[in-house]
Protein backbone atom coordinates (compact mmCIF):
# COMPACT_ATOMS: atom_id res chain seq x y z
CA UNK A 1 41.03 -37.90 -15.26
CA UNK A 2 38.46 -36.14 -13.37
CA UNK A 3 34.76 -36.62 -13.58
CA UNK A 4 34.38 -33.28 -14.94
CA UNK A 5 37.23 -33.85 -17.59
CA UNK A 6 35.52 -37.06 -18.73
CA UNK A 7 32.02 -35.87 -19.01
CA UNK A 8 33.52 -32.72 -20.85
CA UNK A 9 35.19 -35.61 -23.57
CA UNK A 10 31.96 -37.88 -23.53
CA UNK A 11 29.83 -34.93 -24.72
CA UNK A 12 32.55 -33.38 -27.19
CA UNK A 13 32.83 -36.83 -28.70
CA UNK A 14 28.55 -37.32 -28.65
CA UNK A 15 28.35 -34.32 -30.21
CA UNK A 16 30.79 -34.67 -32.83
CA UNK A 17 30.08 -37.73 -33.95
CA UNK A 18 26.20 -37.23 -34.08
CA UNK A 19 26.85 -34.04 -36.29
CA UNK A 20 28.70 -36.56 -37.88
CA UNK A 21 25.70 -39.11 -38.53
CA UNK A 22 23.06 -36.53 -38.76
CA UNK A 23 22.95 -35.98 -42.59
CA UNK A 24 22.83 -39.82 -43.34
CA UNK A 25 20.27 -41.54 -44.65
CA UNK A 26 17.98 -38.11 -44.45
CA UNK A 27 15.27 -38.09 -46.70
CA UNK A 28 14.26 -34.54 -47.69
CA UNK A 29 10.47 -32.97 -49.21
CA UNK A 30 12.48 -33.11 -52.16
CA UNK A 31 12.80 -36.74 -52.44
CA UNK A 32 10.11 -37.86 -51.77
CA UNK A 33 7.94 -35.12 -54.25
CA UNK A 34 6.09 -33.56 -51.31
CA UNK A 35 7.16 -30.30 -50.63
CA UNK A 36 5.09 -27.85 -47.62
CA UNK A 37 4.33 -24.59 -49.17
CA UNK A 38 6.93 -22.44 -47.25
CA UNK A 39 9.04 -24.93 -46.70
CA UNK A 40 12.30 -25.62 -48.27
CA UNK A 41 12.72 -28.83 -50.76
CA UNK A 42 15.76 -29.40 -48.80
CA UNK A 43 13.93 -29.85 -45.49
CA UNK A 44 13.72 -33.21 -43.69
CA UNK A 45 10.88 -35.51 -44.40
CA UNK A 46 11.98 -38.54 -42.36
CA UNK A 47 15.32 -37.97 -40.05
CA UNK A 48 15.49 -41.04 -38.06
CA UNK A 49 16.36 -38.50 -34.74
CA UNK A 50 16.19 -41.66 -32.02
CA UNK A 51 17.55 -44.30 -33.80
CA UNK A 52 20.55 -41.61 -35.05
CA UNK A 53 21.02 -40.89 -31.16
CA UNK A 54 21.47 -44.35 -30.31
CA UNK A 55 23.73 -45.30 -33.23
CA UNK A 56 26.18 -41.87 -32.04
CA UNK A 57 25.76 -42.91 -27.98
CA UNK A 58 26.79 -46.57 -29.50
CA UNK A 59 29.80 -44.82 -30.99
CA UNK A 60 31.07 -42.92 -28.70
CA UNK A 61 31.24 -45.54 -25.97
CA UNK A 62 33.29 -47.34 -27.99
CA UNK A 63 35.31 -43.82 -28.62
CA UNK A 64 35.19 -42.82 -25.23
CA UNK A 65 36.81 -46.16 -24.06
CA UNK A 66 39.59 -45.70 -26.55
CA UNK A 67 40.27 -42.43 -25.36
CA UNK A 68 39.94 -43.01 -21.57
CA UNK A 69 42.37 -45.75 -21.82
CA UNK A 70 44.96 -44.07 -23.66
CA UNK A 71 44.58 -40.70 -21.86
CA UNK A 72 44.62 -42.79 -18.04
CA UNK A 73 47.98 -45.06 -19.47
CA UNK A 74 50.16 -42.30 -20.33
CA UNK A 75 50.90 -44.12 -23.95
CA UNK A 76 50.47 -40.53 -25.26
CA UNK A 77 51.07 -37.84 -23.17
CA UNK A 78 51.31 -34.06 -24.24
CA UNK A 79 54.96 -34.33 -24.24
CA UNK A 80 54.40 -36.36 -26.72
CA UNK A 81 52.92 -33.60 -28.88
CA UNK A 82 55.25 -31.18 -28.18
CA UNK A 83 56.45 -30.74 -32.09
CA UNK A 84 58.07 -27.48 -31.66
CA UNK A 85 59.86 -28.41 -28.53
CA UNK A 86 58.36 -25.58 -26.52
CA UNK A 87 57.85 -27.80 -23.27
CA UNK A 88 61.41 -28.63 -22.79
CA UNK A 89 63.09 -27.33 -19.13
CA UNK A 90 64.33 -24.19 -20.08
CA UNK A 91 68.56 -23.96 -20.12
């Protein structure tokens, strides 16, 4: 795996896990009975934006490793995914 390939997974896997994590534990106007004029009821109050970043960075190390190591050992390769049998040698 290039460096290029693996920064390409470590920010498609930050990314999708902190959309992921982003809607818990928000607490909107709504809740919490103070709503902006203009604003929606739905709109954050408190989002927790650092401590969400370093829970998803957290996560995706541990994702990232997973991935590395089975992508770099050739347990599954895309052979392997081949369900329609469109990568055999042709006859």
């Amino acid at each position: 795996m290039t460096i290029t390939a693996a920064l390409v997974l470590w920010s498609i896997i930050w990314f999708m896990t902190f959309f992921v994590i982003l809607p818990i534990r928000i607490e909107t106007q709504g809740d919490k009975g103070e709503i902006v004029p203009g604003t929606h009821a739905g709109s954050p109050e408190t989002h927790h934006l650092k401590k969400k970043a370093w829970i998803t960075t957290g996560i995706t190390v541990v994702l990232f490793v997973i991935s590395y190591v089975v992508i770099t050992s050739g347990w599954i390769s895309v052979r392997d995914l081949d369900w329609f049998g469109r990568m055999s040698p042709p006859r």
